[in-house]
C-alpha atoms as a PDB file:
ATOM      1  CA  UNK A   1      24.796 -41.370  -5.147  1.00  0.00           C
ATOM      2  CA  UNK A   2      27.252 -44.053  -5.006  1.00  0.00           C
ATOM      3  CA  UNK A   3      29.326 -44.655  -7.738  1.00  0.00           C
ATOM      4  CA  UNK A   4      29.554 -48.380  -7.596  1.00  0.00           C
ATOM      5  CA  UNK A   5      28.663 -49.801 -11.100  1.00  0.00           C
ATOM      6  CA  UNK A   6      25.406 -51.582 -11.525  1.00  0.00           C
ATOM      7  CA  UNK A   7      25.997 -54.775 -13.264  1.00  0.00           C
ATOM      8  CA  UNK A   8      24.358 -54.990 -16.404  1.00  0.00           C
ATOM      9  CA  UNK A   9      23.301 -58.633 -17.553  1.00  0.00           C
ATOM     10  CA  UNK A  10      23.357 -57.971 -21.440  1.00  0.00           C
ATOM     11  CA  UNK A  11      23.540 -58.947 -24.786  1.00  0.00           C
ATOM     12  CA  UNK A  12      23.213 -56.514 -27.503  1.00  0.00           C
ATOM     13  CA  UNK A  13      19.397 -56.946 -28.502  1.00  0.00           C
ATOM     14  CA  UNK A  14      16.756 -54.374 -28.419  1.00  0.00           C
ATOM     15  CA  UNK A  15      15.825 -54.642 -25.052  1.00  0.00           C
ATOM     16  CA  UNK A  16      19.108 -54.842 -24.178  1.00  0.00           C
ATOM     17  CA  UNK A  17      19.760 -51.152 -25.650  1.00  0.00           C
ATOM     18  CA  UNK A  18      17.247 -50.317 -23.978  1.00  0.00           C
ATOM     19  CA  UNK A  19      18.866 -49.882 -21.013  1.00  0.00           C
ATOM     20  CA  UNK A  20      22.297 -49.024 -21.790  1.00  0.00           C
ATOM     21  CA  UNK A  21      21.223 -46.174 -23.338  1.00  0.00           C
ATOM     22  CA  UNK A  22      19.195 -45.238 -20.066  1.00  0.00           C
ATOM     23  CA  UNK A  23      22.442 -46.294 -17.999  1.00  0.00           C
ATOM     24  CA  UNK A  24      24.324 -43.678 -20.532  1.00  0.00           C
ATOM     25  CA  UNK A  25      22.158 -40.790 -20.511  1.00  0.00           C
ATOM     26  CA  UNK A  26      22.152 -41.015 -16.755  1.00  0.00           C
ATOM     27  CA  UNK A  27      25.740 -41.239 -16.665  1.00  0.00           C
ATOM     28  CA  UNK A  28      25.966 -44.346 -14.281  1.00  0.00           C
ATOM     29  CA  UNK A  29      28.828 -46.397 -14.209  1.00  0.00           C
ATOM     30  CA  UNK A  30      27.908 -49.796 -15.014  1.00  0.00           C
ATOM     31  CA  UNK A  31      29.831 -53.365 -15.803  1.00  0.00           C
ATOM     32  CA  UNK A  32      28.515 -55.247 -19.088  1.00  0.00           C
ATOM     33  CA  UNK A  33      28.299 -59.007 -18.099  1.00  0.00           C
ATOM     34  CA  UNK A  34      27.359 -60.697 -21.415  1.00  0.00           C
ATOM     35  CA  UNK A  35      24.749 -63.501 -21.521  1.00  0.00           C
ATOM     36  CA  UNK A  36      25.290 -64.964 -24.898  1.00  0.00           C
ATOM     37  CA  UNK A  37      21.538 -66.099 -25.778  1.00  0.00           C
ATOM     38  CA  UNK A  38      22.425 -68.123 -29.266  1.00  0.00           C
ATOM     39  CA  UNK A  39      24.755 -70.363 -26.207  1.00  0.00           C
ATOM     40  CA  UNK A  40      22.190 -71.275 -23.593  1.00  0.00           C
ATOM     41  CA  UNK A  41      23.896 -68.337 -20.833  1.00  0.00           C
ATOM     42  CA  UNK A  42      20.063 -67.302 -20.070  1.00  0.00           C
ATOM     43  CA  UNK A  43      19.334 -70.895 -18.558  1.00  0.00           C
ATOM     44  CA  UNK A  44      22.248 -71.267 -15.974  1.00  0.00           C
ATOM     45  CA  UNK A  45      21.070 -71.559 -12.217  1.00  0.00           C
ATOM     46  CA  UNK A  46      22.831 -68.121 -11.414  1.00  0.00           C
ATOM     47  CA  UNK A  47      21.382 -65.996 -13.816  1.00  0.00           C
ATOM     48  CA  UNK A  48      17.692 -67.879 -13.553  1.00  0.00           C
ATOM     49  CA  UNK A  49      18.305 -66.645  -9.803  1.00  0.00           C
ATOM     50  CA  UNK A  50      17.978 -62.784 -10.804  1.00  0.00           C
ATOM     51  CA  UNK A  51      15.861 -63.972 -14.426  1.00  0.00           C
ATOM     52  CA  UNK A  52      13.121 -66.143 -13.555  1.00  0.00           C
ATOM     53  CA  UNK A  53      12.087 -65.502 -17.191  1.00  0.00           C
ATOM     54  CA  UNK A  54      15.617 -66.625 -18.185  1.00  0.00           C
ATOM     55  CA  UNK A  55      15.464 -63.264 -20.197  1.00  0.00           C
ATOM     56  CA  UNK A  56      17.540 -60.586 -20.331  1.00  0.00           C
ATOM     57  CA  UNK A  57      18.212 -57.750 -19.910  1.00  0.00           C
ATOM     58  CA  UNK A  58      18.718 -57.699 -15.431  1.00  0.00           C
ATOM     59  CA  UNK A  59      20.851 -55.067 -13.049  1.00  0.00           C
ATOM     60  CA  UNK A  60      21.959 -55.480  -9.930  1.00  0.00           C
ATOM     61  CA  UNK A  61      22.604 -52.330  -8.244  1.00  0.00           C
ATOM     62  CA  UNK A  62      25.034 -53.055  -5.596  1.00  0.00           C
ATOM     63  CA  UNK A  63      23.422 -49.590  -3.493  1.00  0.00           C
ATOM     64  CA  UNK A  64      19.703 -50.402  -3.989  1.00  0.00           C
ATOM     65  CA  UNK A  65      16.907 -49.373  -1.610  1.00  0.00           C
ATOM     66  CA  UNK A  66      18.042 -48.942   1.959  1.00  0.00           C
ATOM     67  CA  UNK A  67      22.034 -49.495   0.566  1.00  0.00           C
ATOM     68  CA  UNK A  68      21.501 -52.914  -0.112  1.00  0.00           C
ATOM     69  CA  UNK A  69      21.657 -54.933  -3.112  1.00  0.00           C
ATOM     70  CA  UNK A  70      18.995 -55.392  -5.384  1.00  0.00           C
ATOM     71  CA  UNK A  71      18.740 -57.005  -8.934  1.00  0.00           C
ATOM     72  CA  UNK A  72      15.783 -55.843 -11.357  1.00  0.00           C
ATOM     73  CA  UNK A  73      14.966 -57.893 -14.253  1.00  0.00           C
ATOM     74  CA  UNK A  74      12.188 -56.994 -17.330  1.00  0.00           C
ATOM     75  CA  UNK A  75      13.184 -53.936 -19.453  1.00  0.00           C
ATOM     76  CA  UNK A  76      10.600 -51.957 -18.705  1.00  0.00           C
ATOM     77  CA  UNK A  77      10.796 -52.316 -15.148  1.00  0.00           C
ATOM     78  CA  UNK A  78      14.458 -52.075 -14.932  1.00  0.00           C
ATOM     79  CA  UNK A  79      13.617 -48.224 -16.609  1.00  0.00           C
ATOM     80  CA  UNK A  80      11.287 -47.107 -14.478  1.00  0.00           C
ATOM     81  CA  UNK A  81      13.814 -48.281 -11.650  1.00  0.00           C
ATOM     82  CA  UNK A  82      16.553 -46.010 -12.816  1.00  0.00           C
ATOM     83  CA  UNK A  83      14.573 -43.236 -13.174  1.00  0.00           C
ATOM     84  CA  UNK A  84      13.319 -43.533  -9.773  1.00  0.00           C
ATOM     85  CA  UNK A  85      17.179 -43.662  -8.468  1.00  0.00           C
ATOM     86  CA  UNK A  86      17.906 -40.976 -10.254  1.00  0.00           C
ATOM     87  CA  UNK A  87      15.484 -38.654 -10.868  1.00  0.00           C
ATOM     88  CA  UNK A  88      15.825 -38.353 -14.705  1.00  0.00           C
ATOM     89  CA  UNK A  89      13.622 -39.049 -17.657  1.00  0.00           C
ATOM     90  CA  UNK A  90      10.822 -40.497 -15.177  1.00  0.00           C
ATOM     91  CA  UNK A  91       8.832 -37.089 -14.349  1.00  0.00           C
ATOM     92  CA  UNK A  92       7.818 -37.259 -10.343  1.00  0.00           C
ATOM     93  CA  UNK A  93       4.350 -35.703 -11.124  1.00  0.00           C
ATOM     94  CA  UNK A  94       1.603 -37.363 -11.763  1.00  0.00           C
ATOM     95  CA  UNK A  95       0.198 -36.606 -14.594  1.00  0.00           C
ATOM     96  CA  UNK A  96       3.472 -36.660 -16.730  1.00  0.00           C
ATOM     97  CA  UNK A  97       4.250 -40.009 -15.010  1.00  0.00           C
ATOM     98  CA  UNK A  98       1.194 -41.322 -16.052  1.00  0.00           C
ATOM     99  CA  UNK A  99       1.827 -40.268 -19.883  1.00  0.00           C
ATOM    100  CA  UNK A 100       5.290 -41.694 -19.624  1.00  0.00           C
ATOM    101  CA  UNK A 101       4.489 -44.861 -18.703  1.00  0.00           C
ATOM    102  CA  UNK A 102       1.195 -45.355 -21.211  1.00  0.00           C
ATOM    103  CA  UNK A 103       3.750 -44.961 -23.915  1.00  0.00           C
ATOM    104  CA  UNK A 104       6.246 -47.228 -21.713  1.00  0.00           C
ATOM    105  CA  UNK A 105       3.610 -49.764 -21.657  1.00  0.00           C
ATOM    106  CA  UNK A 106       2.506 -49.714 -24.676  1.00  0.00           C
ATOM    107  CA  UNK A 107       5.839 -50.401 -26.221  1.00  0.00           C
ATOM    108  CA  UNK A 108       6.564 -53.351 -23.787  1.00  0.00           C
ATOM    109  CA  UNK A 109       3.001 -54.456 -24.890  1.00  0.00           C
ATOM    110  CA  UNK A 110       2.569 -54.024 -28.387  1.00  0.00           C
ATOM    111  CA  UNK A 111       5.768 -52.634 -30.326  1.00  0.00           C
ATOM    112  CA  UNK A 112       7.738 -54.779 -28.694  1.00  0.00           C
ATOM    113  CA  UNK A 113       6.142 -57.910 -28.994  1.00  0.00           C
ATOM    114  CA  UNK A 114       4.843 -57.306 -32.610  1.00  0.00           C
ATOM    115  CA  UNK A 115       7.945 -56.249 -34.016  1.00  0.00           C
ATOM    116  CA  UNK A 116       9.783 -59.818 -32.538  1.00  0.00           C
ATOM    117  CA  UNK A 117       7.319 -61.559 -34.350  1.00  0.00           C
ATOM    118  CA  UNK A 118       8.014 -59.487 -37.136  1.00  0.00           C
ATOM    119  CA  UNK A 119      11.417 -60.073 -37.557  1.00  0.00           C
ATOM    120  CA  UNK A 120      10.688 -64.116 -36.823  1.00  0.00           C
ATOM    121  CA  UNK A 121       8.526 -64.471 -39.453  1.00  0.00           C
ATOM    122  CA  UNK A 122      10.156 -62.292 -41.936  1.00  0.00           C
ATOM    123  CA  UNK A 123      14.140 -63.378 -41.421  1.00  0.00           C
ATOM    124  CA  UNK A 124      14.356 -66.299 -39.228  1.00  0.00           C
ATOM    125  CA  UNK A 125      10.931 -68.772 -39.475  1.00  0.00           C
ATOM    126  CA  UNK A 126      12.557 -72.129 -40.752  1.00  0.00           C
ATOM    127  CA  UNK A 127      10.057 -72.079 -43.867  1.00  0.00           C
ATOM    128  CA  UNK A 128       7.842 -68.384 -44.936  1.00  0.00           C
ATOM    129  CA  UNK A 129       4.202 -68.387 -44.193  1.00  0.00           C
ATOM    130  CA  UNK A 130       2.510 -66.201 -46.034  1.00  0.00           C
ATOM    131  CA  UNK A 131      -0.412 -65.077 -43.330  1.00  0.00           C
ATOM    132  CA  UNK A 132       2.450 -64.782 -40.328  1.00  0.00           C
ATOM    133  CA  UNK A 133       4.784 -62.378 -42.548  1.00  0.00           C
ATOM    134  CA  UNK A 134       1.638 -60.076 -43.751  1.00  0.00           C
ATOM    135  CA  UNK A 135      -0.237 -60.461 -40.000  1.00  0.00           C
ATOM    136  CA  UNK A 136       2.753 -59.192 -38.401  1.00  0.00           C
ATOM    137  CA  UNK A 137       4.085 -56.337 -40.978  1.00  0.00           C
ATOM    138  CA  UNK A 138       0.733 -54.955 -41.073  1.00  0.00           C
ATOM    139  CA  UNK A 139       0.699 -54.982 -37.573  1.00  0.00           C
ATOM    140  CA  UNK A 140       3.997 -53.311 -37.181  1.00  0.00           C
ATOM    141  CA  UNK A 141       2.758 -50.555 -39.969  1.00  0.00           C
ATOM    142  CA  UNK A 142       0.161 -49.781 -37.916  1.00  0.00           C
ATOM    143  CA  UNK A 143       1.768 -49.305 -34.523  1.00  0.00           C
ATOM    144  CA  UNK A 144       4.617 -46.954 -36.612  1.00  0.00           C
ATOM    145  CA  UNK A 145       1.018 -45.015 -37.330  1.00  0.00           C
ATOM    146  CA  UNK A 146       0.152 -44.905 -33.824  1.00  0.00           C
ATOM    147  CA  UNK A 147       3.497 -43.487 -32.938  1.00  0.00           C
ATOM    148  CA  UNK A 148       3.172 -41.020 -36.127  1.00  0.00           C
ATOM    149  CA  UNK A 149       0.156 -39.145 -35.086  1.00  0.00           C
ATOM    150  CA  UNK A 150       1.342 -39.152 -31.471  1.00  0.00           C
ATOM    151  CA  UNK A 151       4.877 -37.368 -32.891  1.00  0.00           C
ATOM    152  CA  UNK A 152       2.396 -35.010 -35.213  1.00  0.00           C
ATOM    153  CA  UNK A 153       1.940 -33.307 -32.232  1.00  0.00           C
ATOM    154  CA  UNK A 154       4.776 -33.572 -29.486  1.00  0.00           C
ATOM    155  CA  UNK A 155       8.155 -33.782 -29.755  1.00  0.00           C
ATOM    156  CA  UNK A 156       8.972 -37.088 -28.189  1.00  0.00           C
ATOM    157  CA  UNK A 157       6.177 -39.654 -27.069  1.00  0.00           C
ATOM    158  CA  UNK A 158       5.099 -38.646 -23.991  1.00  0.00           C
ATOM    159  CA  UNK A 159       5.802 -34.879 -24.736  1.00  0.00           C
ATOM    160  CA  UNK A 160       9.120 -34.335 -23.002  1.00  0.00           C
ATOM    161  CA  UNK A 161      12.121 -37.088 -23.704  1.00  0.00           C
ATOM    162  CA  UNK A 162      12.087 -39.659 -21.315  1.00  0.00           C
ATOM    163  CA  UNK A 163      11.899 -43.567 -20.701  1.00  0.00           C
ATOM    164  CA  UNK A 164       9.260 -44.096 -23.029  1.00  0.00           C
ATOM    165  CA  UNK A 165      11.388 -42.852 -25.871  1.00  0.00           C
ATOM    166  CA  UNK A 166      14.326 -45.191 -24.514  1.00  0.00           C
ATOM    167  CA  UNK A 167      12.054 -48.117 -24.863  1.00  0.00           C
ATOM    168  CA  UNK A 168      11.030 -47.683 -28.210  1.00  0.00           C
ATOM    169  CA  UNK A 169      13.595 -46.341 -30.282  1.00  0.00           C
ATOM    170  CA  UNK A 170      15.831 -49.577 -30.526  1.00  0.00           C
ATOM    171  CA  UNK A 171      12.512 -51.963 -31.994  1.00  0.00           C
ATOM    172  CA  UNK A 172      12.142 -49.121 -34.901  1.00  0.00           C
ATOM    173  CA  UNK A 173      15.928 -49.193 -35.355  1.00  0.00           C
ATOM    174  CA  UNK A 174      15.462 -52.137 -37.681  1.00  0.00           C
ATOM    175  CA  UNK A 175      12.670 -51.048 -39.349  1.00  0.00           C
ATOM    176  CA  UNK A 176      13.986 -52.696 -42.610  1.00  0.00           C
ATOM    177  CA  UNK A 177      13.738 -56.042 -40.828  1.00  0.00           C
ATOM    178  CA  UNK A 178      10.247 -55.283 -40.053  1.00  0.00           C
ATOM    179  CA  UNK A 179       9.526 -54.301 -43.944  1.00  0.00           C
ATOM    180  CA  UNK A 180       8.878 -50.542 -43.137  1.00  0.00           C
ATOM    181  CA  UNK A 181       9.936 -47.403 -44.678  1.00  0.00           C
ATOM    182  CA  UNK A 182      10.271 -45.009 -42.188  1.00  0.00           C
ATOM    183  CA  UNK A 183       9.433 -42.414 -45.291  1.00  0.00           C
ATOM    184  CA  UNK A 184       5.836 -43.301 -44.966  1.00  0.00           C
ATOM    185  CA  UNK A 185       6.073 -41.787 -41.481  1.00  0.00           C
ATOM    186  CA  UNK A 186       7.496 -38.082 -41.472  1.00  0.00           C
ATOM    187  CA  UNK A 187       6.899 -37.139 -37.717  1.00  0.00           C
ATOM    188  CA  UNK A 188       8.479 -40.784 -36.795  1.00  0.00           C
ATOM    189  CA  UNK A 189      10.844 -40.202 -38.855  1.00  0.00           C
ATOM    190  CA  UNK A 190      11.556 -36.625 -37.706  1.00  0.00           C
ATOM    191  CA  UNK A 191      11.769 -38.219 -34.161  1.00  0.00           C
ATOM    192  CA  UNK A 192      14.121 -40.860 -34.921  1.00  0.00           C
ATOM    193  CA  UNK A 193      16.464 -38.624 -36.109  1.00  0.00           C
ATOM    194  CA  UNK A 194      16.520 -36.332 -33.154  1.00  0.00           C
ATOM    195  CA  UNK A 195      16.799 -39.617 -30.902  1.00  0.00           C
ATOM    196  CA  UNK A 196      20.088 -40.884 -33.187  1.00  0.00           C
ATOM    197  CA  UNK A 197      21.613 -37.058 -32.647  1.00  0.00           C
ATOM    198  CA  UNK A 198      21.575 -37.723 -29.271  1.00  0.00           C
ATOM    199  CA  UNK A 199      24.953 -38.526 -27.707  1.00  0.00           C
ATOM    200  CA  UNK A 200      23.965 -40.858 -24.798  1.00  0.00           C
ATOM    201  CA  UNK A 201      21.494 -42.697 -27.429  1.00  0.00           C
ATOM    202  CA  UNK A 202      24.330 -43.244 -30.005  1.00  0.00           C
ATOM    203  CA  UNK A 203      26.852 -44.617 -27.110  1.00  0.00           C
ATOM    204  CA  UNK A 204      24.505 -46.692 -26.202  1.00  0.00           C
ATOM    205  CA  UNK A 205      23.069 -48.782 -29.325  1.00  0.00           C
ATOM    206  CA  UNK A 206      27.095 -49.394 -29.696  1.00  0.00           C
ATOM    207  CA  UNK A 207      27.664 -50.609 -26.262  1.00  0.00           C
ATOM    208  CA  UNK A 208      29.243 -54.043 -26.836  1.00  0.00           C
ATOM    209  CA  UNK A 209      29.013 -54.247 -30.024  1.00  0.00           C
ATOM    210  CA  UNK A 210      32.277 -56.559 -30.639  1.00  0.00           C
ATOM    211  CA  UNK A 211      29.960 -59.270 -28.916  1.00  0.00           C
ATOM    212  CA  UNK A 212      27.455 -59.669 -32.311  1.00  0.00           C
ATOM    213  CA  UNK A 213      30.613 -59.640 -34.949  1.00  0.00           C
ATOM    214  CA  UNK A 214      30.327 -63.505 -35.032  1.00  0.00           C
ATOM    215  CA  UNK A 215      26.624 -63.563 -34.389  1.00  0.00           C
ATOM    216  CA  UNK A 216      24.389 -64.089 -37.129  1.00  0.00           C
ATOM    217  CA  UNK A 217      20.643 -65.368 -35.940  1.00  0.00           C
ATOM    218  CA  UNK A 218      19.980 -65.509 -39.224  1.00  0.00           C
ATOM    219  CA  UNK A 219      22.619 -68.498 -40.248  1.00  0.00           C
ATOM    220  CA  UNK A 220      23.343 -70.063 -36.785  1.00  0.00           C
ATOM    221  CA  UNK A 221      20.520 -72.803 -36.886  1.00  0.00           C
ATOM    222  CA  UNK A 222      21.444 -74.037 -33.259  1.00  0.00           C
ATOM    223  CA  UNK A 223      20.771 -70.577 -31.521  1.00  0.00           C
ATOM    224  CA  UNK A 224      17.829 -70.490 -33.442  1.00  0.00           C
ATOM    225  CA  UNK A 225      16.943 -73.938 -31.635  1.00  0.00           C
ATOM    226  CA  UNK A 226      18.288 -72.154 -28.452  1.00  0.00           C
ATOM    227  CA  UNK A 227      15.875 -69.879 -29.044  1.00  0.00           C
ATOM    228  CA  UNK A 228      12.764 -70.667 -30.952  1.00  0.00           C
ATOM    229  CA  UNK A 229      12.146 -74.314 -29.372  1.00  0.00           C
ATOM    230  CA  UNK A 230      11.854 -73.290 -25.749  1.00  0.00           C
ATOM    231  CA  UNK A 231       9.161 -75.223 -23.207  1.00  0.00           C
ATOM    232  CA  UNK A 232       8.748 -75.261 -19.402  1.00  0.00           C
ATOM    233  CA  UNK A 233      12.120 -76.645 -18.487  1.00  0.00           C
END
């Protein structure tokens, strides 16, 4: 395997850990390019080239399929990707693969989604309404259950650590954002612990971290224009 570094078109969100911490427990060399989202970096023609969805986080791996080039962009995908190249975390039978990616999918389908709402309604929505906040925390409380009773009875999600883990361990890393007390869920709990022992996991929730010391969603009312007001453009 080469040892070129992917570029990595980042900025330090949850799906952007996402795939850091895949990049570090693979131990592939990769170059951060930061795409500051609170400054409009998502909507410039080059990065719309590898983004349609002028979202990050996107790769390109300068040694993709047949040695060329190739840029990946959607979190999820971008996983399953790097487990193909390297043969880690994304199980080559079947059966497991199929397990792997139900939990993949369901995090890029429901955790992921309901937890961003979460955290809008809860932290940044410009005035509180009262049906969004409770809609969305109860949601959230309920997907930590799903993931609870899952945990009751394997280790990690999809019974050996792998991609789906990746995926969903940085949306529960705020889980005091998302007014949830990860008490209430022992075998989540238990899990989240072992995923913040690991090494790869911990490197990679840090990666880049100078990049939010003057970012504050919260405050900066012209990111939140940035990134609340967006239409077909």
């Amino acid at each position: 395997m080469s040892a070129r570094p992917i570029d990595l078109y980042y900025w330090p969100t949850p799906n952007g850990h996402k795939i850091t911490i895949m990049l570090e427990e693979c131990g592939l060399p990769y170059t951060i390019k930061p795409i500051d989202i609170s400054k409009g970096a998502q909507f410039t023609p080059e990065f719309l080239a590898i983004s349609p969805n002028n979202r990050m986080p996107v790769i390109v791996d300068p040694v993709g399929p047949g040695g060329d080039p190739i840029s990946v962009f959607e979190s999820g995908a971008i996983l399953q990707y790097l487990g193909r190249k390297t043969g880690k975390f994304y199980p080559s039978d079947e059966r497991a693969r199929v397990r792997v990616e139900e939990w993949l999918f369901w995090q890029m389908a429901g955790l992921g989604p309901m937890a961003g709402q979460c955290h809008h309604f809860r932290n940044y929505a410009p005035e509180q309404v009262p049906y969004g906040i409770e809609r969305y925390t109860n949601e959230v409380n309920r997907l930590y259950g799903v993931m609870d009773r899952q945990l009751a009875q394997h280790q990690f999600l999809a019974d050996e650590y792998s991609i789906a883990d990746m995926a969903a361990y940085p949306w529960v890393r705020p889980y005091k954002n998302q007014g949830q007390d990860l008490a209430d869920f022992p075998n989540l709990d238990a899990w989240f612990k072992r995923m913040q022992a690991r090494p790869a996991v911990a490197k990679g929730v840090k990666v880049a971290e100078e990049l939010r010391q003057n970012y504050n969603l919260a405050t900066d009312k012209e990111a939140q224009k940035m990134l609340f007001g967006q239409r077909a453009r």
